[in-house]
Protein backbone atom coordinates (compact mmCIF):
# COMPACT_ATOMS: atom_id res chain seq x y z
CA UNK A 1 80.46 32.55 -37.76
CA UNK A 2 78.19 31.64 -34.51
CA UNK A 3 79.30 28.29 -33.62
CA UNK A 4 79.17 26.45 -29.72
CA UNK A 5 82.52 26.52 -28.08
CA UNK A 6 82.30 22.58 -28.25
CA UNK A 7 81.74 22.48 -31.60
CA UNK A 8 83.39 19.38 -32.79
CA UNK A 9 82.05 17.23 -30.11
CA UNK A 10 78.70 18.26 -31.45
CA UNK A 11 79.28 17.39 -35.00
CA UNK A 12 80.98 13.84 -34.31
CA UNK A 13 77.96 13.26 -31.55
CA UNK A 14 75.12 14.58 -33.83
CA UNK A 15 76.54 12.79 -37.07
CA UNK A 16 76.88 9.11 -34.74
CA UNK A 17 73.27 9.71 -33.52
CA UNK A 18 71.53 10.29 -36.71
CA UNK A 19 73.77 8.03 -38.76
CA UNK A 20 72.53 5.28 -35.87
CA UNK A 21 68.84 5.77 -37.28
CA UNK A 22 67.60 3.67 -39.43
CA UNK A 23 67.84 3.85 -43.17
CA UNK A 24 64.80 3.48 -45.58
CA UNK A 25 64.42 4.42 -49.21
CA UNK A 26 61.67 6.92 -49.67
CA UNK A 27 60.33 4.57 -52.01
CA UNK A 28 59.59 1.66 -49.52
CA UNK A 29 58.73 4.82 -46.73
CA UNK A 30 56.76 6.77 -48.69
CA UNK A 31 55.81 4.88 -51.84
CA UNK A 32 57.36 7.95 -53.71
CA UNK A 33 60.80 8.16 -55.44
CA UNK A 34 61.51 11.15 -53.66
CA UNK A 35 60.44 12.97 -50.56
CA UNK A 36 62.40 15.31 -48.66
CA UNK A 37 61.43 15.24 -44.78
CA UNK A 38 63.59 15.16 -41.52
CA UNK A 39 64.42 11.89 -40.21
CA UNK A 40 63.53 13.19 -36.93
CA UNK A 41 60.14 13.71 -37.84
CA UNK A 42 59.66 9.80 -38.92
CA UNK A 43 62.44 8.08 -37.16
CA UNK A 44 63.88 6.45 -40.42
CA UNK A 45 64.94 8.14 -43.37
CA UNK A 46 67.38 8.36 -46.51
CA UNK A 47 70.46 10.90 -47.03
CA UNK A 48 68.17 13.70 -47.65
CA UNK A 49 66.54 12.95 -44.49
CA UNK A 50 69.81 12.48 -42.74
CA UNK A 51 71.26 15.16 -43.36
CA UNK A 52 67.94 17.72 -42.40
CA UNK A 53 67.64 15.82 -39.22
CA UNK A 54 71.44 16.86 -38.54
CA UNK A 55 70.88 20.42 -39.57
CA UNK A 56 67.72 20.84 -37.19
CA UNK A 57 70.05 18.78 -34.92
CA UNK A 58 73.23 21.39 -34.92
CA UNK A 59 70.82 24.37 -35.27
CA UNK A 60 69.32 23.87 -32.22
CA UNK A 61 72.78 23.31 -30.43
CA UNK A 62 73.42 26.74 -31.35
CA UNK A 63 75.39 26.15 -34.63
CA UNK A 64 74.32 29.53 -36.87
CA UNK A 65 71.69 28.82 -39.95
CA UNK A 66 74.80 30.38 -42.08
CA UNK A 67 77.10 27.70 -40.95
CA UNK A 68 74.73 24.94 -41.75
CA UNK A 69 74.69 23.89 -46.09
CA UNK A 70 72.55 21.08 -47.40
CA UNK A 71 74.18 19.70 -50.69
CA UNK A 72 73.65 17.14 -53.32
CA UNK A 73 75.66 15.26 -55.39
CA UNK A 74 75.72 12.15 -58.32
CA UNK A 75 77.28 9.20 -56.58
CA UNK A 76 78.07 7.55 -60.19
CA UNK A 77 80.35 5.04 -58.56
CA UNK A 78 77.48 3.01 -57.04
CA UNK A 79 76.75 -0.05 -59.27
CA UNK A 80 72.38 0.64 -58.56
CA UNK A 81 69.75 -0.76 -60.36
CA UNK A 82 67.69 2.68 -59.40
CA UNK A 83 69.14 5.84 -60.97
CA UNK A 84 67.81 7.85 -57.87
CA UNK A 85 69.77 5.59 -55.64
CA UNK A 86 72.75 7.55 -57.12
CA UNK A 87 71.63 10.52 -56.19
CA UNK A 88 72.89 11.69 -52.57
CA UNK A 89 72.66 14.48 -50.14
CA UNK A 90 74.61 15.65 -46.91
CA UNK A 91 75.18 18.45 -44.59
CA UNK A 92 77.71 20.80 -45.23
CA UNK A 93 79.34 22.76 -41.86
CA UNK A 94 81.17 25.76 -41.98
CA UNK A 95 83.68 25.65 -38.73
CA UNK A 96 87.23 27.68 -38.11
CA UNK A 97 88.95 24.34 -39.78
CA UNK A 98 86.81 24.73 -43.13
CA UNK A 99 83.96 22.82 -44.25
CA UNK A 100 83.11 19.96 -42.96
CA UNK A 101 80.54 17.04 -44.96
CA UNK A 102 78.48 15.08 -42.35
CA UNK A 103 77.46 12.19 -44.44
CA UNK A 104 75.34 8.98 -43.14
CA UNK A 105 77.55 6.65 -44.86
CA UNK A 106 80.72 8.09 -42.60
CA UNK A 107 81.59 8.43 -38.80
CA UNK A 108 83.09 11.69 -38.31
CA UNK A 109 85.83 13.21 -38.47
């Protein structure tokens, strides 16, 4: 596992700068239910686009590709009107502790 000696620094710093971006639905971004892009790219985003901006983020911090897990999930707790609003994606970080979910919807740790 190839991971910066200041490892958890960078994840609570990367996860506070993205998560400071701001959020838009791809639908009022894109005009399409779902597009998968990297918030860096366009400077807003949703949790897909969260969590591959954080990825590109970490990875080019010098966190290894193997460490670094996007993942999806059904958020059924949500009372949405949209069924893809339900959906939700973060980034997944393997680190000597475990795993570790950066999520835009939490500071970390």
């Amino acid at each position: 596992m190839s991971l910066p000696e200041n490892w958890e620094e960078l994840l609570a710093q990367v996860n506070a700068e993205v998560n400071a971006l701001p959020y838009k639905a791809d639908k009022e971004q894109y005009r399409r239910i779902d597009l998968w892009e990297s918030i860096t790219d366009a400077g807003t985003g949703d949790c897909e686009d969260f969590a591959i901006g954080k990825l590109r983020r970490l990875y080019s911090l010098g966190f290894s590709i193997a460490t670094l897990r996007l993942a999806t999930c059904r958020v059924e707790f949500i009372p949405l009107q949209d069924e893809n609003a339900r959906l939700h994606a973060v980034l997944v970080v393997e680190t000597p502790k475990g795993q570790v979910v950066l999520d835009n919807r939490q500071a970390y740790p």
